[in-house]
C-alpha atoms as a PDB file:
ATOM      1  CA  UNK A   1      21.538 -34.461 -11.241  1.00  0.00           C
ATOM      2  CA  UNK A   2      21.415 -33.672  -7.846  1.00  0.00           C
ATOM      3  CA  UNK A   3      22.655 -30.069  -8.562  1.00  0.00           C
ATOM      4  CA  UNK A   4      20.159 -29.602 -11.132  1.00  0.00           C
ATOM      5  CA  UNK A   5      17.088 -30.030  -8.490  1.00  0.00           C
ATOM      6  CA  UNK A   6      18.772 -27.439  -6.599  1.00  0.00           C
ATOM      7  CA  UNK A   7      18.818 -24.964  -9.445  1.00  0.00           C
ATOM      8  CA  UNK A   8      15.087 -25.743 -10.265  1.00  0.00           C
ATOM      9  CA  UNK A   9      14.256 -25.532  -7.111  1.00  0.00           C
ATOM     10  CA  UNK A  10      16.378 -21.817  -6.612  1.00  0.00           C
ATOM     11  CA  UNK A  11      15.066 -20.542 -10.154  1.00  0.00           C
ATOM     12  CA  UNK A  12      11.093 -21.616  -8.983  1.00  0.00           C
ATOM     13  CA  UNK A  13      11.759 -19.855  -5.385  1.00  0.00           C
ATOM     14  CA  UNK A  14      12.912 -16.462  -6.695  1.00  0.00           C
ATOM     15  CA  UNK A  15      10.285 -16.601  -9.326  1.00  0.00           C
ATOM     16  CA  UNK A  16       7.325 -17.252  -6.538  1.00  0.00           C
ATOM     17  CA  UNK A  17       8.971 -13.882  -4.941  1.00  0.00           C
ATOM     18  CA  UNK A  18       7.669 -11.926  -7.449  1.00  0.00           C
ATOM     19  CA  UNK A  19       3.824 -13.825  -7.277  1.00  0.00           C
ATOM     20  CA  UNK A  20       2.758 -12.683  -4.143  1.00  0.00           C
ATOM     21  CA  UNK A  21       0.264 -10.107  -4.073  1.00  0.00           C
ATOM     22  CA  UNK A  22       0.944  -7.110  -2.005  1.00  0.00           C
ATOM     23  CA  UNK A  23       0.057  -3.778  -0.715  1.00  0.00           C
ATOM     24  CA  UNK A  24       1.494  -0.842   0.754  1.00  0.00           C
ATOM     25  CA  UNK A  25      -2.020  -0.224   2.809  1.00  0.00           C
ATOM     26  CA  UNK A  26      -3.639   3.242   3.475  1.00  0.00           C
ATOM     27  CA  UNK A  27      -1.114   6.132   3.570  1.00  0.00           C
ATOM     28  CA  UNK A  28      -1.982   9.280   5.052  1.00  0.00           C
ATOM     29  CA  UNK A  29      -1.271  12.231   2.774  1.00  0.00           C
ATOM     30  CA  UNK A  30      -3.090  14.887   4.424  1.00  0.00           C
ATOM     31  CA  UNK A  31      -6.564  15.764   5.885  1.00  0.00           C
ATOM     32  CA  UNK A  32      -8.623  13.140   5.026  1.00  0.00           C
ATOM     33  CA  UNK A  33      -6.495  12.299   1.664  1.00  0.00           C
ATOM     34  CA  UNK A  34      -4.286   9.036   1.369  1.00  0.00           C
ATOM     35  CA  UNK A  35      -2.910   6.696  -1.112  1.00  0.00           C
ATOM     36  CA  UNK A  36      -2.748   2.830  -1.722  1.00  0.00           C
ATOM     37  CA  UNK A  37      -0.540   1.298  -4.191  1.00  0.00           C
ATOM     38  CA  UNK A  38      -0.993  -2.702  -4.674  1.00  0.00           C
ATOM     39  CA  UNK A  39       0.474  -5.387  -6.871  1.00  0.00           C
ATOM     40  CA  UNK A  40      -1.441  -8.402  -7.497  1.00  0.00           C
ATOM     41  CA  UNK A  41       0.108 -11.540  -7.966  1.00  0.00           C
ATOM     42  CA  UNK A  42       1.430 -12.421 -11.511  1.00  0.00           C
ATOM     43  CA  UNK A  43       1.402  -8.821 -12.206  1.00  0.00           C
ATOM     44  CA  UNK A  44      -2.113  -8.220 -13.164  1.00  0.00           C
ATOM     45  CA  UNK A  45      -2.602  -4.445 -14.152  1.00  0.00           C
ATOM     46  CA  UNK A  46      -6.927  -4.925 -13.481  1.00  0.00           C
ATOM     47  CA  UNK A  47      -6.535  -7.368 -10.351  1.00  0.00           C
ATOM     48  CA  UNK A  48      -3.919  -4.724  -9.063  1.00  0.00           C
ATOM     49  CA  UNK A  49      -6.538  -1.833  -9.961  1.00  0.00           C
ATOM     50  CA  UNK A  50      -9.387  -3.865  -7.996  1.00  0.00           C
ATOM     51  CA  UNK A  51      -7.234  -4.984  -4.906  1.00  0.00           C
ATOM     52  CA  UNK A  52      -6.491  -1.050  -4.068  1.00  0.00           C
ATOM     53  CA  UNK A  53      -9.902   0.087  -5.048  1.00  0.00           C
ATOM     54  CA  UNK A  54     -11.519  -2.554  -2.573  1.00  0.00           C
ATOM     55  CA  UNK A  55      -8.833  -1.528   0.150  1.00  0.00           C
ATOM     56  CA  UNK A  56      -9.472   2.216  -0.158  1.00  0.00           C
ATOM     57  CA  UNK A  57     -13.111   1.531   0.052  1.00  0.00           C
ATOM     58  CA  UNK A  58     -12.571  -0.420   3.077  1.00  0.00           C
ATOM     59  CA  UNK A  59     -10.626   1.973   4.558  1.00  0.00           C
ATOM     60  CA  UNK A  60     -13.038   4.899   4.473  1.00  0.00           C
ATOM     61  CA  UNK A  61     -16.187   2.212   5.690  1.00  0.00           C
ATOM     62  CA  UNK A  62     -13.749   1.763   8.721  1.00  0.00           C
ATOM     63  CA  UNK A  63     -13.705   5.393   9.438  1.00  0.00           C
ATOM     64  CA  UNK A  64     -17.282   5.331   8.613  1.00  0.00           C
ATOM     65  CA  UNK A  65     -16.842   7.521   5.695  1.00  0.00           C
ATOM     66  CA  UNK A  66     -17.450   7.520   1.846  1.00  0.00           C
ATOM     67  CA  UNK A  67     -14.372   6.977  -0.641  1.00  0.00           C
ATOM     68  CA  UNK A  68     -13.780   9.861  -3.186  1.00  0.00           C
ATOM     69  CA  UNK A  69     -11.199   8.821  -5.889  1.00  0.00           C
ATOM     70  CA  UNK A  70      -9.136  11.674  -6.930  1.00  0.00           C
ATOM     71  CA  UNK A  71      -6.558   9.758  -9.078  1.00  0.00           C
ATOM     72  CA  UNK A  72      -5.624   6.554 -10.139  1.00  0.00           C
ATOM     73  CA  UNK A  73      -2.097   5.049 -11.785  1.00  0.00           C
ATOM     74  CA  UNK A  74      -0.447   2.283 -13.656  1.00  0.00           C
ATOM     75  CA  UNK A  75       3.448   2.755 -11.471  1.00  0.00           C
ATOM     76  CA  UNK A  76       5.912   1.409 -14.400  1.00  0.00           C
ATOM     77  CA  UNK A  77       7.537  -1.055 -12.672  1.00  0.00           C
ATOM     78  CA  UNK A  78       9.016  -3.981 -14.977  1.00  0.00           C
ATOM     79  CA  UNK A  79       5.920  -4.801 -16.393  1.00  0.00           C
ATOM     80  CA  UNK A  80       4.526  -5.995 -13.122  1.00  0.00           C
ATOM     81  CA  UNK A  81       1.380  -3.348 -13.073  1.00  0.00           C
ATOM     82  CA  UNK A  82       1.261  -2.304  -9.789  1.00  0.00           C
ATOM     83  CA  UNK A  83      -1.625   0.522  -9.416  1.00  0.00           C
ATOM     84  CA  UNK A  84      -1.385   3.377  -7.258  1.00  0.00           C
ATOM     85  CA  UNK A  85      -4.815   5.249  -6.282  1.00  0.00           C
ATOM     86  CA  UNK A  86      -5.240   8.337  -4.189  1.00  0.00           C
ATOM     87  CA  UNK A  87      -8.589   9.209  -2.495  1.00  0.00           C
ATOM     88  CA  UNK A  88     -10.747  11.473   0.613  1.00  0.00           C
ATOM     89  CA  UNK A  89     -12.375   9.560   2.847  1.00  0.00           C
ATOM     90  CA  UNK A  90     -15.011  12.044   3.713  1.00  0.00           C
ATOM     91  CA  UNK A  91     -18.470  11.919   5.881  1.00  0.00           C
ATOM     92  CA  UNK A  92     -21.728  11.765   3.846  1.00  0.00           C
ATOM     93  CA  UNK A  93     -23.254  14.863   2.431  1.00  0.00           C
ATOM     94  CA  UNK A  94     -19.238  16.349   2.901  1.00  0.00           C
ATOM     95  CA  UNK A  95     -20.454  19.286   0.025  1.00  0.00           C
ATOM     96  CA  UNK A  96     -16.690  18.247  -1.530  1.00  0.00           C
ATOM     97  CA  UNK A  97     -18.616  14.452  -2.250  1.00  0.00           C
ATOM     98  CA  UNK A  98     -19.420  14.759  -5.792  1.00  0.00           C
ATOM     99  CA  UNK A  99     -18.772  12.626  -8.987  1.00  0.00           C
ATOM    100  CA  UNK A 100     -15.198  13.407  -9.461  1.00  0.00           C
ATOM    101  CA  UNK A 101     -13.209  14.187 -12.502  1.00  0.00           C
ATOM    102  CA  UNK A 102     -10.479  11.903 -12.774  1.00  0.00           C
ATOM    103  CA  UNK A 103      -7.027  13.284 -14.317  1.00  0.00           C
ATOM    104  CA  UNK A 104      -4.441  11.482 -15.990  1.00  0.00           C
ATOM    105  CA  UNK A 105      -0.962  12.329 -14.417  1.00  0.00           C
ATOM    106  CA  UNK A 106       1.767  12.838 -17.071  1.00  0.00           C
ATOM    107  CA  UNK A 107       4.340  10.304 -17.280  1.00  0.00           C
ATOM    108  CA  UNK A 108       6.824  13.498 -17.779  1.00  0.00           C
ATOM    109  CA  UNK A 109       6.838  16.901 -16.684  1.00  0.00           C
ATOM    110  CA  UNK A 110       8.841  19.386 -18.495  1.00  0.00           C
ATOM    111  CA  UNK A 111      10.330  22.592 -16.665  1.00  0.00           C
ATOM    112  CA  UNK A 112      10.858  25.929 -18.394  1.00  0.00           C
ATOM    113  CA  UNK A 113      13.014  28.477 -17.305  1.00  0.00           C
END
């Protein structure tokens, strides 16, 4: 019996691993350009989508800047969702802070020689 409880209580510890939310936090990129990837807890693909979206937004208020999306994506990761988004943080009335036009990026990319 007693070596059962252990087992539960090893299986319920490695499972909680994979509940915790997380975030890589703002990566620079390049001028004014960075990236945020988060996982929400319990693998949530919209929660995921919301935490880095809020946390990008953040970021650029800090700097005292507006957020400018330029892509968003679903990172195939078991199932999990984790969501990657890349944005500008630029200063209002920056003439490149305009509605943008969000592009899919391909899962594959084929070369030709």
């Amino acid at each position: 019996m007693r070596v059962l409880n252990l087992v539960v209580v090893a299986v319920a510890l490695l499972t909680g691993c994979g509940t915790v939310a997380r975030s890589t936090g703002a990566m620079q990129l390049g001028p004014d350009t960075y990236r945020i990837a988060s996982r929400a807890s319990m693998g949530s693909v919209g929660e995921s989508q919301r935490m880095a979206l809020a946390e990008a937004q953040t970021y650029c208020k800090g700097l005292g800047k507006e957020l400018l999306v330029t892509s968003t994506r679903v990172l195939q990761d078991i199932g999990t969702g984790p969501f990657e988004v890349t944005f500008r943080c630029l200063s209002p009335g920056d003439a490149e802070l305009k509605r943008p036009n969000l592009q899919s990026v391909p899962s594959t990319v084929i070369l030709v020689n």
